[in-house]
Protein backbone atom coordinates (compact mmCIF):
# COMPACT_ATOMS: atom_id res chain seq x y z
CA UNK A 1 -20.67 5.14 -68.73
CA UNK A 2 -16.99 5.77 -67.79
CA UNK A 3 -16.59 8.61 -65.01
CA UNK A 4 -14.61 10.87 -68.09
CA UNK A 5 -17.60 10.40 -70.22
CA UNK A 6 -19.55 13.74 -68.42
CA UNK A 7 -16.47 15.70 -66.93
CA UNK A 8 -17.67 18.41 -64.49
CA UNK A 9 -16.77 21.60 -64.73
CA UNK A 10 -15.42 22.04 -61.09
CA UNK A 11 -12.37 21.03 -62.38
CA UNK A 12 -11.62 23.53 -64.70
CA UNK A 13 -12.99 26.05 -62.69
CA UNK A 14 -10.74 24.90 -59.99
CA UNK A 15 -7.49 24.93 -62.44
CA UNK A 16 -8.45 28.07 -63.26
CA UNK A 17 -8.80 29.56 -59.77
CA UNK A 18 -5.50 27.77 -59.05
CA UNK A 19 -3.59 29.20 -62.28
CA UNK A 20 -5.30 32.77 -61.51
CA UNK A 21 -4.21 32.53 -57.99
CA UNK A 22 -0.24 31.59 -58.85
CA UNK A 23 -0.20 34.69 -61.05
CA UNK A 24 -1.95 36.58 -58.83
CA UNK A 25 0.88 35.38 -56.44
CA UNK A 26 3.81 36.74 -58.68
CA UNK A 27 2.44 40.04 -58.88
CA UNK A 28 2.00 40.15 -55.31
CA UNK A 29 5.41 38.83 -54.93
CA UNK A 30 7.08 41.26 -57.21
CA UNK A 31 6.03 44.36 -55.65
CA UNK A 32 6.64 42.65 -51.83
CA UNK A 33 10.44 41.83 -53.37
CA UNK A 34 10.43 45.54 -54.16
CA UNK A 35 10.87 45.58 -50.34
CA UNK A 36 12.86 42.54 -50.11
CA UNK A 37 15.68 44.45 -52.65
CA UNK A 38 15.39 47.55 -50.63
CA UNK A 39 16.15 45.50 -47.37
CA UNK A 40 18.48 43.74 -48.43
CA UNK A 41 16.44 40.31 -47.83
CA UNK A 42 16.91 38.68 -50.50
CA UNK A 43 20.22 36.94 -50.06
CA UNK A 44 18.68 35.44 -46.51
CA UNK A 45 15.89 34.01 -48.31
CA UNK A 46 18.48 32.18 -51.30
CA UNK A 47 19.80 30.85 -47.68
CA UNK A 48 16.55 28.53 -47.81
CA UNK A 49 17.90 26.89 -50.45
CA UNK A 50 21.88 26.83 -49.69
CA UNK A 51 22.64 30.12 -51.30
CA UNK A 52 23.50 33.77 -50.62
CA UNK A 53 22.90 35.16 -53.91
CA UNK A 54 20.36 37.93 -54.45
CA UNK A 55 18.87 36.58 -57.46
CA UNK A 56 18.81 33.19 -56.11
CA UNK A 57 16.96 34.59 -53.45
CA UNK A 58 14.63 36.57 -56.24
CA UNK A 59 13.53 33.46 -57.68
CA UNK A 60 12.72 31.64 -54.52
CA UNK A 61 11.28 34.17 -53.25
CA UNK A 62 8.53 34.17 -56.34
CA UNK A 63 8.10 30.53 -56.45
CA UNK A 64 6.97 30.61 -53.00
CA UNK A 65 4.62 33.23 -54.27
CA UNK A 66 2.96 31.71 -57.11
CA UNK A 67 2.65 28.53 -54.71
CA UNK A 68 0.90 30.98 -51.93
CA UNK A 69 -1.28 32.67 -54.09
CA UNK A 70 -2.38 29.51 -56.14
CA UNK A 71 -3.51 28.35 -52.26
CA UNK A 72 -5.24 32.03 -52.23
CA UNK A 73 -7.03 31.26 -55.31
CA UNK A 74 -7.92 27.45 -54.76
CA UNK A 75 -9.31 28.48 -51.29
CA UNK A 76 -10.93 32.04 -51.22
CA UNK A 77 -14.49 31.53 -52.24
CA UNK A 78 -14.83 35.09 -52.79
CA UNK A 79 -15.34 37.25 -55.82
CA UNK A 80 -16.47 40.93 -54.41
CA UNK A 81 -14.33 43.33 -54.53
CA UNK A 82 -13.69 44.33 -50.63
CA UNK A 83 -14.42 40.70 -49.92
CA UNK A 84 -11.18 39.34 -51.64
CA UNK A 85 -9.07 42.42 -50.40
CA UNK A 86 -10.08 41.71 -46.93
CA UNK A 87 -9.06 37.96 -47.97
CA UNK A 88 -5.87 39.17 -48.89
CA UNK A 89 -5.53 41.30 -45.93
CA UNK A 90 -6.01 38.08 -44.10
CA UNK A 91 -3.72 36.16 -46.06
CA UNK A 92 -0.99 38.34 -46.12
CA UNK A 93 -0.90 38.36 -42.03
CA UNK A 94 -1.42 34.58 -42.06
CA UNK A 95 1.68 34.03 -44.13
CA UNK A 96 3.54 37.03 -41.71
CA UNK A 97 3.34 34.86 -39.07
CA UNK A 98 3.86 31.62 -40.67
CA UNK A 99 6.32 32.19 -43.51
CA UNK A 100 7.90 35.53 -41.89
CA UNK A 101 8.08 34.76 -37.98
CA UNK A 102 7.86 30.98 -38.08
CA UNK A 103 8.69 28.70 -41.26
CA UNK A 104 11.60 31.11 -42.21
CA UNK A 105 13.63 31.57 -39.27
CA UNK A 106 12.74 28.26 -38.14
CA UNK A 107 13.97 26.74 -41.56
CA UNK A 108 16.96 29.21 -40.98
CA UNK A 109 17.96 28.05 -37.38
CA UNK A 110 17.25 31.36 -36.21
CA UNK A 111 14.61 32.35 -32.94
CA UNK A 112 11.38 32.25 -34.34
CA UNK A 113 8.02 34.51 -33.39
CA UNK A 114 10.66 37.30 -32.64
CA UNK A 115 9.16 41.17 -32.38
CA UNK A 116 11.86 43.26 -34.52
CA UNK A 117 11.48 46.27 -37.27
CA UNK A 118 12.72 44.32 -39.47
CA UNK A 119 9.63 41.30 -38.35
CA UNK A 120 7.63 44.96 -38.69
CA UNK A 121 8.92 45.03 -42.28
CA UNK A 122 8.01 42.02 -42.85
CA UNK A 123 4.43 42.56 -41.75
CA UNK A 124 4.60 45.31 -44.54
CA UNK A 125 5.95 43.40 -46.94
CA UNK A 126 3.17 40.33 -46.65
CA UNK A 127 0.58 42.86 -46.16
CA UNK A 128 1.59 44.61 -49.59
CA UNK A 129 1.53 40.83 -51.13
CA UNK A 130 -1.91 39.93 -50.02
CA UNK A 131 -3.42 43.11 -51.02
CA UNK A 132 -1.66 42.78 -54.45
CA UNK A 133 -2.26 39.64 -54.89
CA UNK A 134 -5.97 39.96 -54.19
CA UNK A 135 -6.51 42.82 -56.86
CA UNK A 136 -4.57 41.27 -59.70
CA UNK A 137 -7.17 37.78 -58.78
CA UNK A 138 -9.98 39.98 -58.54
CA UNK A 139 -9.11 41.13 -62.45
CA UNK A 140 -8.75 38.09 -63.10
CA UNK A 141 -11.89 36.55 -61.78
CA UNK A 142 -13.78 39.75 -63.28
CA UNK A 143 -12.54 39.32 -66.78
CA UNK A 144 -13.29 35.26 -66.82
CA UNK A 145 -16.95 35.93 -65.45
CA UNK A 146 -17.34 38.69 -68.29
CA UNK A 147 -15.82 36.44 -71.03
C-alpha cells in the first residue's frame, strides 16, 4: 500500500492547530495595533518593508501576526484554560524581546536590547497579543473538541 492509502490524522490536526493559531494571531494583533495606532508605531513598522505609511505598516504588522500565532498554535501543546494563557503570557514576552528589542531595531539599523518607555510599551503591547491570542485559540480549540 501507498503511504496516502491510510492518511493520519496528525496532519489535519496539525493544519488545524496552525490555521487556529494564524487567526488567533490576527486577533491578537488587532487589539496590540490598537496600541501601535495610539503610538504612532505603525509607520516604523511599514519601514520593515521600505515604507512609511500607516496602513502599510497595519498590514505588516498583522501578517507578522497570523505568522506568530500560527507558530503559537503549531507549538503549544496545551488546551487548559490557564495553561494556554500562561503560554501566551510566555509568548508574548518571547516575541518582546525578539521581535520588539531585537529583530526590529536590528532589521531597522537602530541599537537593539535598548530599555525605553516606549521598549515598556512594547512589552504591553506583546503582552496584550499573547494573552489575546491565547483566548481567541483557546475558543477555538474548545469549539473543535465539542464539534
Amino acid at each position: 500500500m501507498s503511504a496516502t492509502a491510510h492518511p493520519t490524522h496528525s496532519m489535519p490536526a496539525a493544519v488545524s492547530r496552525v490555521l487556529h493559531g494564524a487567526l488567533a494571531g490576527i486577533g491578537g494583533g488587532l487589539a496590540f495595533g490598537i496600541l501601535m495606532t495610539m503610538m504612532g508605531m505603525l509607520p516604523m513598522v511599514a519601514m520593515l518593508v521600505g515604507s512609511d505609511s500607516a496602513a502599510v505598516g497595519a498590514v505588516v504588522h498583522l501578517a507578522i501576526s497570523a505568522l506568530l500565532g500560527a507558530g503559537f498554535g503549531l507549538v503549544v501543546p496545551f488546551t487548559r484554560f490557564w495553561a494556554l494563557l500562561g503560554a501566551g503570557v510566555a509568548y508574548g514576552v518571547i516575541w518582546w524581546v525578539l521581535g520588539g528589542l531585537l529583530l526590529m531595531p536590528g532589521g531597522l539599523g537602530m541599537p537593539v536590547l535598548q530599555m525605553s518607555p516606549s521598549a515598556m510599551q512594547s512589552l504591553i503591547g506583546h503582552l496584550i497579543y499573547g494573552i489575546v491570542t491565547a483566548l481567541i485559540f483557546y475558543g477555538f480549540r474548545r469549539r473543535a473538541n465539542h464539534s
